[in-house]
C-alpha atoms as a PDB file:
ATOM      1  CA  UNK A   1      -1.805   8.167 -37.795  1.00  0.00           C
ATOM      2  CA  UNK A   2      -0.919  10.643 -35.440  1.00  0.00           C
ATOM      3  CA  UNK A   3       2.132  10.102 -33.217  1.00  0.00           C
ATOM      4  CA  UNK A   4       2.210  13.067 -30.689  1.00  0.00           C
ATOM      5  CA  UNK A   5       2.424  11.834 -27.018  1.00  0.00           C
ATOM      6  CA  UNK A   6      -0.460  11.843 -25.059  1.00  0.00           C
ATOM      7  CA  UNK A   7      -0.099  14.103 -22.397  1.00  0.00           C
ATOM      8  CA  UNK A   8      -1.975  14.273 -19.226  1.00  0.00           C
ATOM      9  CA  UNK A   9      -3.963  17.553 -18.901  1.00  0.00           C
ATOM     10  CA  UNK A  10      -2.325  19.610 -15.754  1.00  0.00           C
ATOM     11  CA  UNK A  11      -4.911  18.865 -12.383  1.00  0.00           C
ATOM     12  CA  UNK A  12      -4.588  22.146 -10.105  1.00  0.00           C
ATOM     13  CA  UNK A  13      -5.623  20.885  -6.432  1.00  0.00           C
ATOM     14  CA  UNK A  14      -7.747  23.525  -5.826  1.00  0.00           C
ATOM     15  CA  UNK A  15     -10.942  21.924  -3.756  1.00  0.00           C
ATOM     16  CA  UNK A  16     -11.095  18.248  -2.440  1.00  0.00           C
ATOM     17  CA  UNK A  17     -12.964  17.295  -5.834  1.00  0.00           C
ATOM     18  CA  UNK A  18      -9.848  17.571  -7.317  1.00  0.00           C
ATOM     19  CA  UNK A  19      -7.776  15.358  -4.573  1.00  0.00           C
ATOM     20  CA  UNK A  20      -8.341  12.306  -6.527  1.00  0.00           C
ATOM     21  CA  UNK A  21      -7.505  12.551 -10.382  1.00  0.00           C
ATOM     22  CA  UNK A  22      -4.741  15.251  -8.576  1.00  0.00           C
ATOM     23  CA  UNK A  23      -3.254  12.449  -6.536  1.00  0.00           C
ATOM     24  CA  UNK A  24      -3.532   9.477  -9.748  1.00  0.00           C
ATOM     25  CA  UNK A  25      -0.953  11.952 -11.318  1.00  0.00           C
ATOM     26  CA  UNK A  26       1.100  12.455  -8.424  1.00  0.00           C
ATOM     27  CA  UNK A  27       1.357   8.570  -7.774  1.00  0.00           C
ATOM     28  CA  UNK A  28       1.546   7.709 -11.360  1.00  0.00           C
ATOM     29  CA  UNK A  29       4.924  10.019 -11.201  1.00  0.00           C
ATOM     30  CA  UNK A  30       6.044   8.140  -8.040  1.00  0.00           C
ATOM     31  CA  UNK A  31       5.730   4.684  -9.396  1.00  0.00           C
ATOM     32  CA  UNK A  32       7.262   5.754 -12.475  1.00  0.00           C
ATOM     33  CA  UNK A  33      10.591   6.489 -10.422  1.00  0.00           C
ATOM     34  CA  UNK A  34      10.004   3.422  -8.282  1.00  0.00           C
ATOM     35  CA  UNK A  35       9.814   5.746  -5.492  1.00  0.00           C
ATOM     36  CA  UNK A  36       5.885   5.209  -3.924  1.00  0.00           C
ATOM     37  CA  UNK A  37       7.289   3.082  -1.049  1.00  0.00           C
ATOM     38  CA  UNK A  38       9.307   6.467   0.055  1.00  0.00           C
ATOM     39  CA  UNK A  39       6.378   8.931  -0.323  1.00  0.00           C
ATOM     40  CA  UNK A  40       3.250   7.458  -0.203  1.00  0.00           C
ATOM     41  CA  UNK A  41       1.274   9.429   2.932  1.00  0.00           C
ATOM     42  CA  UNK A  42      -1.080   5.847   4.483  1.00  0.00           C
ATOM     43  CA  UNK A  43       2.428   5.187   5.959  1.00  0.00           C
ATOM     44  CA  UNK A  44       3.216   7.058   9.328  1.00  0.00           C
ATOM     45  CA  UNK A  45       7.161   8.735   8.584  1.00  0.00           C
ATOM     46  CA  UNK A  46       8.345   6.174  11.336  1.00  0.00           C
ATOM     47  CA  UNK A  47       7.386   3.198   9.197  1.00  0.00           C
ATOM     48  CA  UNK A  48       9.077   4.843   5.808  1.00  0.00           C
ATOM     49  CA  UNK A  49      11.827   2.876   4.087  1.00  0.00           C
ATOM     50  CA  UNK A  50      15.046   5.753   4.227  1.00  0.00           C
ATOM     51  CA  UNK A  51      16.761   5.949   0.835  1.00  0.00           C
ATOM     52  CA  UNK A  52      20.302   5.793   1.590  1.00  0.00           C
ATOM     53  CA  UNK A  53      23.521   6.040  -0.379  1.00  0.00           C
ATOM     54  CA  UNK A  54      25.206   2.774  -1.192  1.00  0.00           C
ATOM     55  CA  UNK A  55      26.575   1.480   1.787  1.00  0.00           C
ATOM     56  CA  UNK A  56      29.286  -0.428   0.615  1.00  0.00           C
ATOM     57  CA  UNK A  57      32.368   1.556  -0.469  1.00  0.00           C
ATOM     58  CA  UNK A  58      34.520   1.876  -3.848  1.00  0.00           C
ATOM     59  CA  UNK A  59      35.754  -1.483  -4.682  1.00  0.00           C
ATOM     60  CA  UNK A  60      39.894  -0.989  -4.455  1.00  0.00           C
ATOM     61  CA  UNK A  61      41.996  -3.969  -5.735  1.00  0.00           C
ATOM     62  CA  UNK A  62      42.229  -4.615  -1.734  1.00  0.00           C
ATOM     63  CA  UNK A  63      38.993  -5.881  -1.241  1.00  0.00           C
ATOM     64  CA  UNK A  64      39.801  -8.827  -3.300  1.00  0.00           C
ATOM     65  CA  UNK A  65      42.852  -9.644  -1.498  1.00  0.00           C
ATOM     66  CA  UNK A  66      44.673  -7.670   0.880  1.00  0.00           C
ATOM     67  CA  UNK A  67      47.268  -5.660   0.358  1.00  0.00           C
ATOM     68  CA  UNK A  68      46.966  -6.549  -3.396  1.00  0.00           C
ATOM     69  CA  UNK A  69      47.197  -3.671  -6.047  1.00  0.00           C
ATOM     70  CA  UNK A  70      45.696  -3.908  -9.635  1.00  0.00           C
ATOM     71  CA  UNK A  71      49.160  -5.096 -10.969  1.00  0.00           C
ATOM     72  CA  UNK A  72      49.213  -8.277  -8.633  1.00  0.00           C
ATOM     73  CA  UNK A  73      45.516  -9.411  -9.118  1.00  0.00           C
ATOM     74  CA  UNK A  74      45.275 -12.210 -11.714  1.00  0.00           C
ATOM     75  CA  UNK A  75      42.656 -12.367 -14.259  1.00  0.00           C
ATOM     76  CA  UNK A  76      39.855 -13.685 -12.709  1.00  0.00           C
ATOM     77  CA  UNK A  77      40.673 -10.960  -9.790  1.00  0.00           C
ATOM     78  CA  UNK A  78      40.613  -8.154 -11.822  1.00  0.00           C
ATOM     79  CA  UNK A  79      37.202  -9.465 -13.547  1.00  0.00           C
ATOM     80  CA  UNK A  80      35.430  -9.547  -9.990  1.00  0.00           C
ATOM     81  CA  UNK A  81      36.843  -6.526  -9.170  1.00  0.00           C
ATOM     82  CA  UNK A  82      35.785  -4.688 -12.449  1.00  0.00           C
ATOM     83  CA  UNK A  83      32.097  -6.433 -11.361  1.00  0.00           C
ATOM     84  CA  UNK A  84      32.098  -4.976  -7.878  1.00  0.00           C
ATOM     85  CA  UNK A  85      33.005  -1.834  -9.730  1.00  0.00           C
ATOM     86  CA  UNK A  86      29.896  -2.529 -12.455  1.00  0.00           C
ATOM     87  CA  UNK A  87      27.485  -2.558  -9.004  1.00  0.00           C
ATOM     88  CA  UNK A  88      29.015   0.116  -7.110  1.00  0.00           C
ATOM     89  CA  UNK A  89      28.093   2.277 -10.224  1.00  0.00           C
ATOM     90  CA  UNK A  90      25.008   0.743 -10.616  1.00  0.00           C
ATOM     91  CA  UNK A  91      23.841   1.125  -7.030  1.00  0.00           C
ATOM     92  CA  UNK A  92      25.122   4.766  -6.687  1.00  0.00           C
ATOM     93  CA  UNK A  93      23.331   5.885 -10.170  1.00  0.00           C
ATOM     94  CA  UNK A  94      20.123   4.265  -8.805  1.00  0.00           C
ATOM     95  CA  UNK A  95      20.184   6.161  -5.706  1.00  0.00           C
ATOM     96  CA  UNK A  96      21.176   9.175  -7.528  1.00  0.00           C
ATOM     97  CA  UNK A  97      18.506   8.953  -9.802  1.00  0.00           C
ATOM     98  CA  UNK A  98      15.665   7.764  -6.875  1.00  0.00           C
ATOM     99  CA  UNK A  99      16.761  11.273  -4.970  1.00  0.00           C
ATOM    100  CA  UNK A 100      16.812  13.165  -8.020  1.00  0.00           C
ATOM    101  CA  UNK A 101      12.934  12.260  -8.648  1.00  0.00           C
ATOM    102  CA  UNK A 102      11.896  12.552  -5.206  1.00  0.00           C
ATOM    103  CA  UNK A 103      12.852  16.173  -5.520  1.00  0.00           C
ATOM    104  CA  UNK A 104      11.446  16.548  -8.726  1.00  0.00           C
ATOM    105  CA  UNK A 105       8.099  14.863  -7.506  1.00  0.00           C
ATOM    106  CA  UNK A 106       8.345  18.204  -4.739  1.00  0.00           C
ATOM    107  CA  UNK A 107       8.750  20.526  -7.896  1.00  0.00           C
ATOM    108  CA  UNK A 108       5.688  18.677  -9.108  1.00  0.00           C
ATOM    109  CA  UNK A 109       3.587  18.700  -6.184  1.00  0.00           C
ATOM    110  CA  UNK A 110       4.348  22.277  -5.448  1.00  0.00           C
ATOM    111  CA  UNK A 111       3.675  23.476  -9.162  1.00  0.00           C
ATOM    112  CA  UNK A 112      -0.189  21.802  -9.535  1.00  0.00           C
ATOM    113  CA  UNK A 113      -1.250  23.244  -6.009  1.00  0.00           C
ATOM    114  CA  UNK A 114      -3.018  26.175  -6.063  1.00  0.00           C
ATOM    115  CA  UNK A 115      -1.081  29.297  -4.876  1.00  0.00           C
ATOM    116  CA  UNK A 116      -3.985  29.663  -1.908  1.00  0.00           C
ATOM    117  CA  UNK A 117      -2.772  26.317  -0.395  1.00  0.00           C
ATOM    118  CA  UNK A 118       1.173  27.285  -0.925  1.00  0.00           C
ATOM    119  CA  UNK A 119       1.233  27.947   3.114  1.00  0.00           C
ATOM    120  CA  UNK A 120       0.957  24.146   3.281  1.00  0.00           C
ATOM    121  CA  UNK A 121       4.502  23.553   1.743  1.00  0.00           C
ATOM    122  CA  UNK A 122       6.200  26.596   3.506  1.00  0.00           C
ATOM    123  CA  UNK A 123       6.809  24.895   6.621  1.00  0.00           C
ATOM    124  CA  UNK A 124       9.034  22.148   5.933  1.00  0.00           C
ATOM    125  CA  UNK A 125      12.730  21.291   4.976  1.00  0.00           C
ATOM    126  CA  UNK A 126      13.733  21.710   1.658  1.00  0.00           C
ATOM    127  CA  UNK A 127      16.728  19.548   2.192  1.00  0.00           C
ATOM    128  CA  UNK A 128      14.980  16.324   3.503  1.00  0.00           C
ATOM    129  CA  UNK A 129      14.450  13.935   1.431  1.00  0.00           C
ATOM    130  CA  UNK A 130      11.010  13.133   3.561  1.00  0.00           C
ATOM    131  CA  UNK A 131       9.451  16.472   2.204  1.00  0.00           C
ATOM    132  CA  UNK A 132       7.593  15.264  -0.381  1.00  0.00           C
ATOM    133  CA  UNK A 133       5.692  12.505   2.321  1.00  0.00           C
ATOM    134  CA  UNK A 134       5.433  15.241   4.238  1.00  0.00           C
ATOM    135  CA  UNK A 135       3.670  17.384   1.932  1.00  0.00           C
ATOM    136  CA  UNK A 136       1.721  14.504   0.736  1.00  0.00           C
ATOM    137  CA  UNK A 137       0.239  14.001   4.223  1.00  0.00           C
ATOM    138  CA  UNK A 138      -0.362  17.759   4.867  1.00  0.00           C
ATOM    139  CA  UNK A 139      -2.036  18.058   1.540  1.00  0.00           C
ATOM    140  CA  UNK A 140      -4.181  14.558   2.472  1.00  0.00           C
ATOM    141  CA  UNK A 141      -5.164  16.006   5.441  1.00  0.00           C
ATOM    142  CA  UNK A 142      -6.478  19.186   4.009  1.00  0.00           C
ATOM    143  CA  UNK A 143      -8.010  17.642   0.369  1.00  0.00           C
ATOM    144  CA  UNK A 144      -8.664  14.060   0.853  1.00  0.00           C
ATOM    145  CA  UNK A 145     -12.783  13.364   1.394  1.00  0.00           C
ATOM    146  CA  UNK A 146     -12.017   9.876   3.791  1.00  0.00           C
ATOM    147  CA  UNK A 147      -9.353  12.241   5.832  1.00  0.00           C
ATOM    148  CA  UNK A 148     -11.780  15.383   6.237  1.00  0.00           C
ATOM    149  CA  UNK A 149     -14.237  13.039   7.758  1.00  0.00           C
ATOM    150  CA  UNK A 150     -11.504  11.020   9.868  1.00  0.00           C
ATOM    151  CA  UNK A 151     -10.949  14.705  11.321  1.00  0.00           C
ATOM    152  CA  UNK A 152     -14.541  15.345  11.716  1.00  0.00           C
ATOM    153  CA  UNK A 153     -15.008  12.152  13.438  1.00  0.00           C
ATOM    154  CA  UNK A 154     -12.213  12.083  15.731  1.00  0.00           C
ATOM    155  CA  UNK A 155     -13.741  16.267  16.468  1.00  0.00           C
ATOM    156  CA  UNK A 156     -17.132  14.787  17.432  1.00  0.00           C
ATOM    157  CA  UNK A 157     -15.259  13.016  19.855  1.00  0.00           C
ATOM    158  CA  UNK A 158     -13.670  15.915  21.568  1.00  0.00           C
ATOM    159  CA  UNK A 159     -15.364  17.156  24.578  1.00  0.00           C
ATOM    160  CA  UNK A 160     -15.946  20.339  22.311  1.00  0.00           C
ATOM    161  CA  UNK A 161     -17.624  18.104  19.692  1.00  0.00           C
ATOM    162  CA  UNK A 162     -19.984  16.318  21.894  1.00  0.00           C
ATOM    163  CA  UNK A 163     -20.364  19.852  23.261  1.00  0.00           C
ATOM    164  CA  UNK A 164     -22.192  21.048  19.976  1.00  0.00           C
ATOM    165  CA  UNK A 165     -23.955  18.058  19.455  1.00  0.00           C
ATOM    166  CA  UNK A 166     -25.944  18.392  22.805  1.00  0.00           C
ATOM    167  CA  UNK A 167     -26.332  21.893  21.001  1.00  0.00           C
ATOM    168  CA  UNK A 168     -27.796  20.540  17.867  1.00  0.00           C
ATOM    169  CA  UNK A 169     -29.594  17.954  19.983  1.00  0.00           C
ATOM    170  CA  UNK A 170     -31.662  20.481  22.199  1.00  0.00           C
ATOM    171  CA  UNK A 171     -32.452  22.828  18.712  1.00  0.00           C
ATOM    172  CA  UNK A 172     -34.063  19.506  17.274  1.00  0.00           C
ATOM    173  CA  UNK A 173     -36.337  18.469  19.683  1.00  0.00           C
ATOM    174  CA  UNK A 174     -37.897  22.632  20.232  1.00  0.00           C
ATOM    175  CA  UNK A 175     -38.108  23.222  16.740  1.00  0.00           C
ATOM    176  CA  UNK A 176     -41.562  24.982  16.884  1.00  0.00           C
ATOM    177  CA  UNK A 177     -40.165  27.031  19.486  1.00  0.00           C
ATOM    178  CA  UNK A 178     -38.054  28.642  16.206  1.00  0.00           C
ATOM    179  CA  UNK A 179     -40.733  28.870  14.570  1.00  0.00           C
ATOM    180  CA  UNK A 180     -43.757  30.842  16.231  1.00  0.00           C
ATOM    181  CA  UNK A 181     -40.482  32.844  17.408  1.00  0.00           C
ATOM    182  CA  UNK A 182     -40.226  33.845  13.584  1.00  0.00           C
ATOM    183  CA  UNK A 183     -43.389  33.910  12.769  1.00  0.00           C
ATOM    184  CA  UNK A 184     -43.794  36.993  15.526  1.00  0.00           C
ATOM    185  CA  UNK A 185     -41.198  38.713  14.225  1.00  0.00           C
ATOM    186  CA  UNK A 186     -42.735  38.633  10.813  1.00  0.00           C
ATOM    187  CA  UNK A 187     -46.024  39.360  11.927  1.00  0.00           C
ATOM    188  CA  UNK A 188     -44.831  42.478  13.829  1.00  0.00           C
ATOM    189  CA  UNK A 189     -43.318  43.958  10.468  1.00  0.00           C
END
């Protein structure tokens, strides 16, 4: 039986044929870090959960009782204390760990782009931790099928776009205008 890991066979986006089984990947590493909810690009930045740092601070024998030290707590003190401690740790090594991966998911969107589309991720903050949404979005906009035609279709609405389809409308209805017009020039030759 063979027992090498299955690995998933690097997707380069490269054309919007490649935006979906490129994007699978790129959620599949999201979910895997229970970080979606802070990248995923249907949801304007406004609306975006904000991963924040533990709000709460490091539990000191004086949150149990005030102006208590560890030496006057009594044992069932000292236990809740040592559990505030257990989730303090616990909170701060999950947010460590949340904005560890949503950096790493930037390292992973930027390395299976291709190097044409690189302007795309030049333009933002490395230090936010909103880039990779923000690259997502960008990168949706340019690749994704249902977005290119959201842009087409809000175009056509555009003065410009109703412009060129009074264009396209007048060309249809003379179309053996076009013709005999060619078939001159190919006569004369």
């Amino acid at each position: 039986m063979d027992t090498r890991p299955v690995t998933i066979a690097d997707v380069i986006l490269r054309t919007p044929s490649d935006w979906g089984p490129w994007f699978v990947r790129i959620q599949q590493a999201a979910f895997r870090n229970d970080i979606w909810q802070f990248v995923d690009p249907r949801v304007d930045e406004a609306d975006l959960p904000v991963l924040t740092a533990p709000s709460e601070p490091f539990p000191v024998p004086s949150h149990i009782r005030p102006g208590a030290t560890y030496a006057t707590l009594d044992a069932i003190e000292i236990e809740f204390l040592k559990s505030l401690l257990w989730v303090y740790k616990y909170n701060m090594a999950s947010y460590r760990k949340r904005r560890e991966a949503l950096f790493e998911l930037v390292c992973l969107i930027n390395s299976t782009i291709s190097r044409d589309f690189w302007w795309l991720t030049m333009s933002f903050d490395c230090d936010s931790l909103l880039i990779a949404h923000k690259l997502l979005v960008a990168l949706q906009a340019r690749f994704c099928p249902q977005a290119i035609n959201k842009s087409y279709a809000r175009f056509l609405e555009s003065p410009c776009g109703k412009f060129l389809q009074a264009q396209n409308q007048v060309k249809a209805q003379t179309p053996g205008q076009n013709k005999r017009r060619g078939r001159r020039r190919r006569a004369k030759n």
